[in-house]
C-alpha atoms as a PDB file:
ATOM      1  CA  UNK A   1    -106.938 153.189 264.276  1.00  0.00           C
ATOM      2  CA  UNK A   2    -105.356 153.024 267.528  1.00  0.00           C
ATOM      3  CA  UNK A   3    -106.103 150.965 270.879  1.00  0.00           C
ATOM      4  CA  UNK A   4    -105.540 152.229 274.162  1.00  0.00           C
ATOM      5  CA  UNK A   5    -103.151 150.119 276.848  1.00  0.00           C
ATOM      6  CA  UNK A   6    -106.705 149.108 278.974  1.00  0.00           C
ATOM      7  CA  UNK A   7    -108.516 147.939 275.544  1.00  0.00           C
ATOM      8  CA  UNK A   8    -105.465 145.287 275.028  1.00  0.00           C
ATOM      9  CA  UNK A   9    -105.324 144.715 278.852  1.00  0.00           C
ATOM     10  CA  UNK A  10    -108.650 143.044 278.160  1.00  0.00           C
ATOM     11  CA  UNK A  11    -108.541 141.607 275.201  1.00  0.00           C
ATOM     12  CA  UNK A  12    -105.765 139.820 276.659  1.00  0.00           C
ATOM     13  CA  UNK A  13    -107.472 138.713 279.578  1.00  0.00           C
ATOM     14  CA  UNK A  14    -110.760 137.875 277.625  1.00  0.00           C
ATOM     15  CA  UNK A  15    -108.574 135.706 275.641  1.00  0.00           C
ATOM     16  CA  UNK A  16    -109.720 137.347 272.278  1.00  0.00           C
ATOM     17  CA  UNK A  17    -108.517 135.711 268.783  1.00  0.00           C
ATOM     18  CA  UNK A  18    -105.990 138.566 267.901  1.00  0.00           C
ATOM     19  CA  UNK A  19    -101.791 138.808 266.598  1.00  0.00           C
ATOM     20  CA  UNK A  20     -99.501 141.357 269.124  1.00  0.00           C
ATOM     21  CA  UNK A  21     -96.789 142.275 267.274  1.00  0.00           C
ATOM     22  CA  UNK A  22     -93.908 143.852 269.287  1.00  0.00           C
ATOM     23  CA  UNK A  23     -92.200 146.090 266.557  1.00  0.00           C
ATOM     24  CA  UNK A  24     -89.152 147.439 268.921  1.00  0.00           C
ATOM     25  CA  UNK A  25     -85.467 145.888 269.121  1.00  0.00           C
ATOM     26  CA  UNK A  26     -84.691 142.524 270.323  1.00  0.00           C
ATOM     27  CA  UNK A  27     -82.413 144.083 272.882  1.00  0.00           C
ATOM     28  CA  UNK A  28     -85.741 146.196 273.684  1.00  0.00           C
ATOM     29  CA  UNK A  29     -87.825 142.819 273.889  1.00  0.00           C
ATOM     30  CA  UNK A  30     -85.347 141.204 276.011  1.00  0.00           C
ATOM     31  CA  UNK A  31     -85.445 143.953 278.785  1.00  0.00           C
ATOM     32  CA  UNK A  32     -89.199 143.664 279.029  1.00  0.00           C
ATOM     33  CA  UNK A  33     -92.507 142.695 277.090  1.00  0.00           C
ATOM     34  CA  UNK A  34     -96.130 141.517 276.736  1.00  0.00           C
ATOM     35  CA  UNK A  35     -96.177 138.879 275.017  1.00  0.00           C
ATOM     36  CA  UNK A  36     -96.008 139.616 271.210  1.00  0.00           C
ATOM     37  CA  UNK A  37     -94.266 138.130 268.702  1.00  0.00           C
ATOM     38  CA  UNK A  38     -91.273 139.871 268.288  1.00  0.00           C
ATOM     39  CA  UNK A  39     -90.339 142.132 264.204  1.00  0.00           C
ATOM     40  CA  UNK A  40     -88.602 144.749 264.479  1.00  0.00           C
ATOM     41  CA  UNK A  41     -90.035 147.247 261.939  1.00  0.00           C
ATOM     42  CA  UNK A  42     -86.119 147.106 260.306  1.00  0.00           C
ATOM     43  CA  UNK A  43     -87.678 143.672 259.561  1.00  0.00           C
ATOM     44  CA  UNK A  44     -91.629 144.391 258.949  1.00  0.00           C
ATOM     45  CA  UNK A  45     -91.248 144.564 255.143  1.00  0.00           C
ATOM     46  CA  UNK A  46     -89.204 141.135 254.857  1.00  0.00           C
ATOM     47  CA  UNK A  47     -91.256 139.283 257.082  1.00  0.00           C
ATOM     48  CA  UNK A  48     -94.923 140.452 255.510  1.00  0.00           C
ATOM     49  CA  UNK A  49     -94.844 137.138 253.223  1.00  0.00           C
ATOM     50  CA  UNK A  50     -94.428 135.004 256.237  1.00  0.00           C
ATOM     51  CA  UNK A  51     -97.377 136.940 257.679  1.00  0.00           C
ATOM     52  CA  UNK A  52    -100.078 136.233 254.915  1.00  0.00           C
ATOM     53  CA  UNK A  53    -102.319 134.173 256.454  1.00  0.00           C
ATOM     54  CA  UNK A  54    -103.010 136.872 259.132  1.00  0.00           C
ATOM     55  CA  UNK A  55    -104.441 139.455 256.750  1.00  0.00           C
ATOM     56  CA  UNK A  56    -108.218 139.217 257.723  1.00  0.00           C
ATOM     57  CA  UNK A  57    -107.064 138.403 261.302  1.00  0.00           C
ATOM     58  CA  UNK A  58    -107.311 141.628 264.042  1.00  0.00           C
ATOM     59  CA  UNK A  59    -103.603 142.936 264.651  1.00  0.00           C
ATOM     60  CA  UNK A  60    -102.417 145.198 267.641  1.00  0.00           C
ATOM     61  CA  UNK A  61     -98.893 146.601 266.930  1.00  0.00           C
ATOM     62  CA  UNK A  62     -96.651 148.154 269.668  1.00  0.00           C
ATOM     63  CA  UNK A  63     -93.037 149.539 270.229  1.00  0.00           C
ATOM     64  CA  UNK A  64     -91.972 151.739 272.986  1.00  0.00           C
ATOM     65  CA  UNK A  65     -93.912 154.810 272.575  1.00  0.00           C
ATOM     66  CA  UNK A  66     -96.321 154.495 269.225  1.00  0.00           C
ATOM     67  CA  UNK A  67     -94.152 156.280 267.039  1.00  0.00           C
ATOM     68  CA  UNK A  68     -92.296 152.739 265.402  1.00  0.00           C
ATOM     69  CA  UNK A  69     -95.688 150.661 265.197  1.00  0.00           C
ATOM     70  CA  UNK A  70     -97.382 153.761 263.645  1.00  0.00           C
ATOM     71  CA  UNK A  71     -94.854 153.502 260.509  1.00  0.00           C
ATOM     72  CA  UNK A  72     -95.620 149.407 261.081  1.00  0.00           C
ATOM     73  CA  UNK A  73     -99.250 149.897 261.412  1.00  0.00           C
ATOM     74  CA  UNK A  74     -99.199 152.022 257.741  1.00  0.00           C
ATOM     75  CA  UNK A  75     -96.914 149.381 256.165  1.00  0.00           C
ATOM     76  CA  UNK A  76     -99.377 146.492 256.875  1.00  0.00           C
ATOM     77  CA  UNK A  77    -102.219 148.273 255.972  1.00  0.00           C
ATOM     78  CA  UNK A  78    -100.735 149.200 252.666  1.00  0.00           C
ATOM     79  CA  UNK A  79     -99.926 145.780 252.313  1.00  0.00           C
ATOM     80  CA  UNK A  80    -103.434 144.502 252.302  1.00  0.00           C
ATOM     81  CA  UNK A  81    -103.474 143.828 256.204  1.00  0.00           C
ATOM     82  CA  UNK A  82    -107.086 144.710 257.074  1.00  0.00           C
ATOM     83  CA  UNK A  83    -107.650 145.120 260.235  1.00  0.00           C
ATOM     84  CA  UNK A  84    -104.247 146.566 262.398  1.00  0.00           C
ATOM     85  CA  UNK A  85    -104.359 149.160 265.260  1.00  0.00           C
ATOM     86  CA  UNK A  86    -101.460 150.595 267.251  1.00  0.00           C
ATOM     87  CA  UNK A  87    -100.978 150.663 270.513  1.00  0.00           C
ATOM     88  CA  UNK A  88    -101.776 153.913 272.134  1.00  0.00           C
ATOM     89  CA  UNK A  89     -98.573 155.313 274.025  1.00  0.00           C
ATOM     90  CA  UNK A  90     -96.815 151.472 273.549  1.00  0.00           C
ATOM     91  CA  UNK A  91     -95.015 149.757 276.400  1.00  0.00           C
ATOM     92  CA  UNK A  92     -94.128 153.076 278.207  1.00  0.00           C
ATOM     93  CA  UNK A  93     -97.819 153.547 278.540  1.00  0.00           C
ATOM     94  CA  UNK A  94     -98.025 149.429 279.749  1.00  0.00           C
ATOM     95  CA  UNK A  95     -95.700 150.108 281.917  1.00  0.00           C
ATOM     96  CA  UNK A  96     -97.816 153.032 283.597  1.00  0.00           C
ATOM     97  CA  UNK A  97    -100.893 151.220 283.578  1.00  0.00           C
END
């Protein structure tokens, strides 16, 4: 399931209940980003405990181009994580918008 860069635009702006989870490098996070709490998918598997609570919740997972939030995206759903979808072309695609 995947959700394209004007789909988050607005559930942004509409304020919707949902988790962004920026799955690139901090050094990546640093240079620019939209708001999501930053895992690096190095980290995704470690810090699923932590994320629990969230597993009923709607998730949108990015990186820089899809690719990393993809593997994220399959990780979490494997997990048990019900409802994730990956940003669409990630932050290059934001970035174009």
């Amino acid at each position: 399931m995947e959700i394209s860069v004007q789909e988050l635009k607005a559930k942004i702006d509409n304020q919707d209940d949902f988790v962004l989870i920026d799955v690139r490098e901090k050094h990546e996070y640093d240079e620019f980003n939209i708001g999501g709490k930053l895992i690096p998918l190095g980290e995704i598997m470690s810090a699923l405990p932590q994320l629990e609570d969230l597993k009923s919740k709607p998730i949108v997972v990015h990186c820089r181009s899809g690719k990393r939030s993809a593997m994220a995206q399959h990780l979490m759903i494997q997990s048990g994580f019900s409802d994730v979808k990956n940003l669409t072309g990630g932050v290059l695609a934001w970035m174009d918008m």
